[in-house]
N, C-alpha and C. Protein backbone atom coordinates (compact mmCIF):
# COMPACT_ATOMS: atom_id res chain seq x y z
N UNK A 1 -105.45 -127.13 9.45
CA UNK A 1 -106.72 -127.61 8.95
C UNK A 1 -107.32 -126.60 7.96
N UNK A 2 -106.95 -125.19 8.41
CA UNK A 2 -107.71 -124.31 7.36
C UNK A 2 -107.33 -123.99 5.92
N UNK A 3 -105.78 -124.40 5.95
CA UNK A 3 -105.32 -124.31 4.49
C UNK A 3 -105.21 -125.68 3.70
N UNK A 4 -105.42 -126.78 4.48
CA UNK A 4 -106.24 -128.08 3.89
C UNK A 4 -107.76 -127.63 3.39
N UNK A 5 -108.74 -127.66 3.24
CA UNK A 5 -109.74 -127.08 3.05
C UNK A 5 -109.85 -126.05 2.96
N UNK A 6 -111.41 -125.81 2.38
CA UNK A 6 -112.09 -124.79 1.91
C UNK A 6 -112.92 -124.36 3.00
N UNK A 7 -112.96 -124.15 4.07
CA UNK A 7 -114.09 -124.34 5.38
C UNK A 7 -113.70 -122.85 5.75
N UNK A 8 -115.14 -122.07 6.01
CA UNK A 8 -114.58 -120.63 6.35
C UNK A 8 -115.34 -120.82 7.91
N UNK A 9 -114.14 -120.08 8.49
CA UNK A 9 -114.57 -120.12 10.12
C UNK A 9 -115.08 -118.34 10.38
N UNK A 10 -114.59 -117.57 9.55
CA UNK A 10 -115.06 -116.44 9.88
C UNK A 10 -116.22 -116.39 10.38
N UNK A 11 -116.39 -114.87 11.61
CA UNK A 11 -117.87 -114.95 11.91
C UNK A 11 -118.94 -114.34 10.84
N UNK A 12 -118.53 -113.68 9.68
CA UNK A 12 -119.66 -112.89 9.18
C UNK A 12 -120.20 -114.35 8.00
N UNK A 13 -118.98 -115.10 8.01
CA UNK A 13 -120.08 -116.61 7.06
C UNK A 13 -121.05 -117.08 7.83
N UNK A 14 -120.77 -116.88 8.95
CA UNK A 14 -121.63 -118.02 9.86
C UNK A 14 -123.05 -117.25 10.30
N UNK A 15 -122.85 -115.78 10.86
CA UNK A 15 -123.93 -115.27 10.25
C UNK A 15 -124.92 -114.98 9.46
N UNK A 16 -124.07 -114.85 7.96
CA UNK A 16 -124.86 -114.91 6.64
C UNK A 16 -125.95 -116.33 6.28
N UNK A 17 -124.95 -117.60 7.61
CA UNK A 17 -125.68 -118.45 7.01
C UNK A 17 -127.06 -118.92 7.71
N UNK A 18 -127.01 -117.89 9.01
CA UNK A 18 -127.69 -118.35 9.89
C UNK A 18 -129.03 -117.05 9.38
N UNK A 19 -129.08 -116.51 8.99
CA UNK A 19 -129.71 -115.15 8.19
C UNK A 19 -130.61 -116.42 7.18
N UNK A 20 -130.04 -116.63 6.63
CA UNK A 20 -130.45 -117.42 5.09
C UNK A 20 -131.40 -118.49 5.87
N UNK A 21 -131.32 -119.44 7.25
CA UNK A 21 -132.07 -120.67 7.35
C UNK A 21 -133.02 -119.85 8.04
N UNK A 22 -132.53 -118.52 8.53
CA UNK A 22 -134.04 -118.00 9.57
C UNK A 22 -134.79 -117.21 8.13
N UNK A 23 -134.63 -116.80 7.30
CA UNK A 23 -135.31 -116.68 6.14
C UNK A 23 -135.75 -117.92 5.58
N UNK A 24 -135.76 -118.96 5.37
CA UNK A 24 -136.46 -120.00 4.85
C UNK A 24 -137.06 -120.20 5.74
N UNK A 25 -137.06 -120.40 6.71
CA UNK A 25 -137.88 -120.64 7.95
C UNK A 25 -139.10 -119.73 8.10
N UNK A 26 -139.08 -118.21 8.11
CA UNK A 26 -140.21 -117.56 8.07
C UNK A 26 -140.84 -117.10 6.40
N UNK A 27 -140.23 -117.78 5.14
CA UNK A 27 -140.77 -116.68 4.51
C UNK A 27 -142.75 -117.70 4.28
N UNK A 28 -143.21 -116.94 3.37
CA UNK A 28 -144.30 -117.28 3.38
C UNK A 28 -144.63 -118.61 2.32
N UNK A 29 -145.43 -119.78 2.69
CA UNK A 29 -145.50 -120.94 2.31
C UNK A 29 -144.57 -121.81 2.12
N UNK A 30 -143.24 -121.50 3.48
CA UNK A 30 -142.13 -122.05 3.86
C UNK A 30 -142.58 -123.83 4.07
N UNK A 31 -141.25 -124.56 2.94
CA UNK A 31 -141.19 -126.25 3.56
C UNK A 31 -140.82 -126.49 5.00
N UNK A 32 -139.91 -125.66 5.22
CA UNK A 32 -139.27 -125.78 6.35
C UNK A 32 -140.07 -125.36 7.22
N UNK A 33 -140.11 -126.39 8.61
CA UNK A 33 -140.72 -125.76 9.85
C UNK A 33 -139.55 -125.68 10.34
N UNK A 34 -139.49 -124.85 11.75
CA UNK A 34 -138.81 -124.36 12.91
C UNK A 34 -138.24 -125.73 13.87
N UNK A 35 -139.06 -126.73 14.00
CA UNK A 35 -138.68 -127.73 14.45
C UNK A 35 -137.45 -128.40 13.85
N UNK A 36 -137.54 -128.60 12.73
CA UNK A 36 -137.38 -129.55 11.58
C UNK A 36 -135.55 -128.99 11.95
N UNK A 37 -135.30 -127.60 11.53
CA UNK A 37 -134.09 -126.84 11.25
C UNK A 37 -132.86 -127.85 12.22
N UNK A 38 -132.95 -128.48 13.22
CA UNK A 38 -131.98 -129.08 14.02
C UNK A 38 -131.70 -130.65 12.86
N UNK A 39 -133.02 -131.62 12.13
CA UNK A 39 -132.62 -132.25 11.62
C UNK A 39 -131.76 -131.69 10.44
N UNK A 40 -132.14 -131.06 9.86
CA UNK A 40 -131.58 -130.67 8.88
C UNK A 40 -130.15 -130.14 8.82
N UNK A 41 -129.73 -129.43 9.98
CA UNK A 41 -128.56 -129.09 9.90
C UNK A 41 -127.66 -130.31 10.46
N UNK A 42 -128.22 -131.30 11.13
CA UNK A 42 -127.02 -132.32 11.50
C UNK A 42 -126.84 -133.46 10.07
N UNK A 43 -128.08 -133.50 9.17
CA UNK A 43 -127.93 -133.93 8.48
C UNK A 43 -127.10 -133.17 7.33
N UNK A 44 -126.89 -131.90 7.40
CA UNK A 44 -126.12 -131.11 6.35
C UNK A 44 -124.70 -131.44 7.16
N UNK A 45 -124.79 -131.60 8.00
CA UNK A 45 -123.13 -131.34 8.38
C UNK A 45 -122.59 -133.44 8.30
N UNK A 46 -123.34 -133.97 8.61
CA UNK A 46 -123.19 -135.59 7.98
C UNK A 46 -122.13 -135.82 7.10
N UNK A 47 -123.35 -134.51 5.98
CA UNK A 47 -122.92 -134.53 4.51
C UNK A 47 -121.83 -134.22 4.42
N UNK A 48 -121.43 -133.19 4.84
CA UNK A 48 -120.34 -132.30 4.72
C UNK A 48 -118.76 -132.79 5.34
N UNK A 49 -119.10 -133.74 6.49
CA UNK A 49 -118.49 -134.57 6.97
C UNK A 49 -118.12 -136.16 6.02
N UNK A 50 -118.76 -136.57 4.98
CA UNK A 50 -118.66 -137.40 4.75
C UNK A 50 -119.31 -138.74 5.60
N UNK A 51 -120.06 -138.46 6.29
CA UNK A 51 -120.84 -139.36 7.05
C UNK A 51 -122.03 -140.02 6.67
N UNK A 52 -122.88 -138.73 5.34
CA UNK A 52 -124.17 -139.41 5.35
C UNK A 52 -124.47 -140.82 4.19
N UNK A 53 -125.18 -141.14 4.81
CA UNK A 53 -124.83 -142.18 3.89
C UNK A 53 -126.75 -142.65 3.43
N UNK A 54 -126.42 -142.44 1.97
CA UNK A 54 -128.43 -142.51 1.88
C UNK A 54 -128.92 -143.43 0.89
């Protein structure tokens, strides 16, 4: 599966990316609320999946 795709499983991506949504999340006059972050990521992964459909 990993040399079919581009999908990085490493842990320091998954970190970096989890760094980046808790920074949008706190910076100041943030869209994003704290709640919200669970829609958003099932809807990013939809996407990413080929699922979403809008």
């Amino acid at each position: 599966m990993q040399a079919e795709k581009t999908c990085s499983i490493g842990s320091g991506a998954v970190e970096s990316a989890v760094k980046q949504i808790d920074r949008r999340v706190k910076i100041s006059g943030a869209q994003w609320s704290a709640q919200n972050v669970p829609k958003v990521l099932a809807q990013r992964c939809a996407y990413l999946n080929g699922c979403f459909s809008a």
